[in-house]
C-alpha atoms as a PDB file:
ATOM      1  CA  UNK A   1     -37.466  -0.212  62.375  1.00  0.00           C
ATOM      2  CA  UNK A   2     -34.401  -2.560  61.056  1.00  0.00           C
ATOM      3  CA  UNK A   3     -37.251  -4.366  58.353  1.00  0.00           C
ATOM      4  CA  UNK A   4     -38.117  -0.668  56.994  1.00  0.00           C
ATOM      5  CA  UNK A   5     -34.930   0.626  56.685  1.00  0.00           C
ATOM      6  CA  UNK A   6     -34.251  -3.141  54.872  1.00  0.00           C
ATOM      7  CA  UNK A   7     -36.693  -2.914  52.761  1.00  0.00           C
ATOM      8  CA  UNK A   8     -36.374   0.898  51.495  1.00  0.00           C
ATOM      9  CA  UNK A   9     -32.487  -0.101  50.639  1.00  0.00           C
ATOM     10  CA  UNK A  10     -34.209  -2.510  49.032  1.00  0.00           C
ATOM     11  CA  UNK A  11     -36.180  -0.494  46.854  1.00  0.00           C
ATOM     12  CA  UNK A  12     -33.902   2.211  46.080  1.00  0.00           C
ATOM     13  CA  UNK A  13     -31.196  -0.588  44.566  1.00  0.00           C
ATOM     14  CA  UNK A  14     -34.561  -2.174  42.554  1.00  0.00           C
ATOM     15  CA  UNK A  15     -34.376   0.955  41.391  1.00  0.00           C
ATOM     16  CA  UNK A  16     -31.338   2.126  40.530  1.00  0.00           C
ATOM     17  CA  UNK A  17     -30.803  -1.516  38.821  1.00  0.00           C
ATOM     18  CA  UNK A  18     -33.779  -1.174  36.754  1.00  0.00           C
ATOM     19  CA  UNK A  19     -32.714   2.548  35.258  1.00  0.00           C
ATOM     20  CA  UNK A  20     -31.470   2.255  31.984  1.00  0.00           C
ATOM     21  CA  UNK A  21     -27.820   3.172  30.520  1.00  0.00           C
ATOM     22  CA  UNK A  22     -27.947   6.239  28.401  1.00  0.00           C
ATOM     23  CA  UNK A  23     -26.339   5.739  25.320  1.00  0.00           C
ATOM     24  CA  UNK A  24     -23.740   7.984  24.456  1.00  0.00           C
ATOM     25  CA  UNK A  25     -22.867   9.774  20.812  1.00  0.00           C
ATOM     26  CA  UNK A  26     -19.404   8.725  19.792  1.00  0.00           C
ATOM     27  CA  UNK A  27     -17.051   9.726  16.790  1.00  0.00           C
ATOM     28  CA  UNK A  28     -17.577   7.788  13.819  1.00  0.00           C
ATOM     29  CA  UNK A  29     -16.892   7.513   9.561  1.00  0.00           C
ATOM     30  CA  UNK A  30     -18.570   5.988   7.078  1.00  0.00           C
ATOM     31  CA  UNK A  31     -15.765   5.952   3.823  1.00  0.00           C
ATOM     32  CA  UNK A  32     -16.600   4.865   0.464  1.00  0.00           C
ATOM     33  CA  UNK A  33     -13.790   2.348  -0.061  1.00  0.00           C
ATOM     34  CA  UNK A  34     -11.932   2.604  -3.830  1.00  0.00           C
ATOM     35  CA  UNK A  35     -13.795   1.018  -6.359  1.00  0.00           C
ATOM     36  CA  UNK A  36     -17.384   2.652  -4.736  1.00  0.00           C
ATOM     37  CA  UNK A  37     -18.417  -0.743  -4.315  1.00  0.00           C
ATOM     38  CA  UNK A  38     -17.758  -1.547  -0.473  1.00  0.00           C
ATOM     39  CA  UNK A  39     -17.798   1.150   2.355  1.00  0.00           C
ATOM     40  CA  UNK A  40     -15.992   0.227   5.717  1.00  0.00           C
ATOM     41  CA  UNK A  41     -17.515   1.621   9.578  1.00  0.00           C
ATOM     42  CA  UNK A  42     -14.970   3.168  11.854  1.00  0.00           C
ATOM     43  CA  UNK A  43     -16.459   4.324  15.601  1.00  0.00           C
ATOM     44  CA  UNK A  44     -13.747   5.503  18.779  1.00  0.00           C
ATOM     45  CA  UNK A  45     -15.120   4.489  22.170  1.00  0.00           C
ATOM     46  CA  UNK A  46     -14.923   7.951  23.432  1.00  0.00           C
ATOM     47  CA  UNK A  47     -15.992   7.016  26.536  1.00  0.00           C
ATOM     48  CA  UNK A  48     -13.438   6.080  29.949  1.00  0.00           C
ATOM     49  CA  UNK A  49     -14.734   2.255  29.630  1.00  0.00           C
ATOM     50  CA  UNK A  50     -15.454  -0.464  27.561  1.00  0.00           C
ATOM     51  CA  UNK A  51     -18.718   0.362  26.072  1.00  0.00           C
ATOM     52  CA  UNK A  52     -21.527  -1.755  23.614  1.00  0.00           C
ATOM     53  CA  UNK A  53     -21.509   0.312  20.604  1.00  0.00           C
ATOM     54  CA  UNK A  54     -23.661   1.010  17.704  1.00  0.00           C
ATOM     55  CA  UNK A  55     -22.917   2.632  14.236  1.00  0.00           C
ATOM     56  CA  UNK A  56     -25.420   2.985  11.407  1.00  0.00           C
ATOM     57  CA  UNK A  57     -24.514   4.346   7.895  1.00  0.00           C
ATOM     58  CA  UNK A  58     -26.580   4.777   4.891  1.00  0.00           C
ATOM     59  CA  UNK A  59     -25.330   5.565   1.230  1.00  0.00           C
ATOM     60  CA  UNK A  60     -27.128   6.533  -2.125  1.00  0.00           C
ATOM     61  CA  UNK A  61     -25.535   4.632  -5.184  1.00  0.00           C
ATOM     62  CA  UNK A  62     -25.432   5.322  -9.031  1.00  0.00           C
ATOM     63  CA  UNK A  63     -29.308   3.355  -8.864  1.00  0.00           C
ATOM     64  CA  UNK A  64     -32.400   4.577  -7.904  1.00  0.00           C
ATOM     65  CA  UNK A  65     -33.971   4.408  -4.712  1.00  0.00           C
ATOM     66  CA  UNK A  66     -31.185   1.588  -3.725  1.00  0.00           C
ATOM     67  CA  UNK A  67     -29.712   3.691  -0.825  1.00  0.00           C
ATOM     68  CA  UNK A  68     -27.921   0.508   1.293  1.00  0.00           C
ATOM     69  CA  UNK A  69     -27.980   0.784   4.885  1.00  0.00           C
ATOM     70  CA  UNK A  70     -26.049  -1.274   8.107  1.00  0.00           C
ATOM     71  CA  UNK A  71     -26.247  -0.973  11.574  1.00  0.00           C
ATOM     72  CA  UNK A  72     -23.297  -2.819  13.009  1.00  0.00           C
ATOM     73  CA  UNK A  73     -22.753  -3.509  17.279  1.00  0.00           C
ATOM     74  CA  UNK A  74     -20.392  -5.118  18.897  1.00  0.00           C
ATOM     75  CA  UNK A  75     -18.183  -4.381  22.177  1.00  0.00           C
ATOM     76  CA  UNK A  76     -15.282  -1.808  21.806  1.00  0.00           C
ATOM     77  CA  UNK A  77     -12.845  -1.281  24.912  1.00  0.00           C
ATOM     78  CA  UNK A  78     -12.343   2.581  26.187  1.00  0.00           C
ATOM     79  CA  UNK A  79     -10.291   4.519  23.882  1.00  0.00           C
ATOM     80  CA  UNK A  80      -9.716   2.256  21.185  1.00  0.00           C
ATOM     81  CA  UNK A  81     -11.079   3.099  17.570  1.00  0.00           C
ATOM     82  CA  UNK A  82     -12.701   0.486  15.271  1.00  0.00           C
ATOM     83  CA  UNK A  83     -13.749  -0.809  12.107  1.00  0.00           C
ATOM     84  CA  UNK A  84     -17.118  -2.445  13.025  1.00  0.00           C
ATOM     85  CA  UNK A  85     -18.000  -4.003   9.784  1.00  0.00           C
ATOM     86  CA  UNK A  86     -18.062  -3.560   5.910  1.00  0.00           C
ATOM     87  CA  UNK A  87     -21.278  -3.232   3.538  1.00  0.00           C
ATOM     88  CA  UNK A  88     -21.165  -4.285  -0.097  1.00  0.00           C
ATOM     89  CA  UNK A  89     -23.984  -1.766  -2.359  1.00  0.00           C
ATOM     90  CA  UNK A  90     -25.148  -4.895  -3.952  1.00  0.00           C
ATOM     91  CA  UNK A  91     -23.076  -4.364  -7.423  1.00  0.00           C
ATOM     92  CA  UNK A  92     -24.128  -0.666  -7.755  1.00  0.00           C
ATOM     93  CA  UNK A  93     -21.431   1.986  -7.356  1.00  0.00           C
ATOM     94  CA  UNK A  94     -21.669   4.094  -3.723  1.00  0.00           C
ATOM     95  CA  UNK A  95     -22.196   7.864  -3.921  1.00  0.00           C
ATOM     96  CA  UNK A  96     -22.313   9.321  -0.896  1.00  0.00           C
ATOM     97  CA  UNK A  97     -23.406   8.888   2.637  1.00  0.00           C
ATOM     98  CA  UNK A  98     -27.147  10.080   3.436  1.00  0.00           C
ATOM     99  CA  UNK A  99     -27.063   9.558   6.956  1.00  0.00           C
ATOM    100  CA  UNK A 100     -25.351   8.007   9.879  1.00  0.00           C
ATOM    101  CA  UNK A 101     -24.794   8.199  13.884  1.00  0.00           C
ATOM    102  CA  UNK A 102     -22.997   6.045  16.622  1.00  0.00           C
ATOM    103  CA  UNK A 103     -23.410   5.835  20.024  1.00  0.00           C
ATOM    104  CA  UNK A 104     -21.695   3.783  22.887  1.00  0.00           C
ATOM    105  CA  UNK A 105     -23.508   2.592  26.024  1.00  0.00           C
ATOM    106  CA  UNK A 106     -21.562   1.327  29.304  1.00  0.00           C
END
């Protein structure tokens, strides 16, 4: 009886380790430094712990079909907001932001 009830403990931490984190959406910007040539990415760690976090922004610019994107990640701590990197357009002027998310994952 004592190897059973071993061996389902067993399985039930095999599978709560193996479930994965769920990412969570967190507040973000994407801002079009002056000049329209560099945009900065702020995220908050909304969450009540340190978290790995992810932003992704994408911009159009003055040129065709050149819509620059980045995906930054790095660790934030609870709480705290951010700047998780800076893209360059590549010598074209920034427009606008197209898209962009973040999320945070304990």
């Amino acid at each position: 009886m004592g190897s059973r009830l071993a061996i389902s403990r067993l399985a039930l931490l095999a599978g709560l380790l193996s479930t994965p984190a769920m990412a969570e959406s967190v507040p973000f910007s994407c801002v079009i430094l002056p000049g329209a040539e560099v945009a900065s990415v702020m995220m908050t760690n909304s969450l009540n712990g340190n978290a790995s976090c992810m932003v992704t922004c994408r911009f159009s610019t003055t040129k065709f079909a050149n819509n620059p994107q980045i995906i930054c990640a790095k660790p934030v701590p609870a709480g705290k907001e951010v700047e998780m990197c800076r893209l360059t357009s590549g010598g074209d002027k920034m427009v606008k932001l197209i898209e962009g998310y973040a999320e945070c994952t304990k």
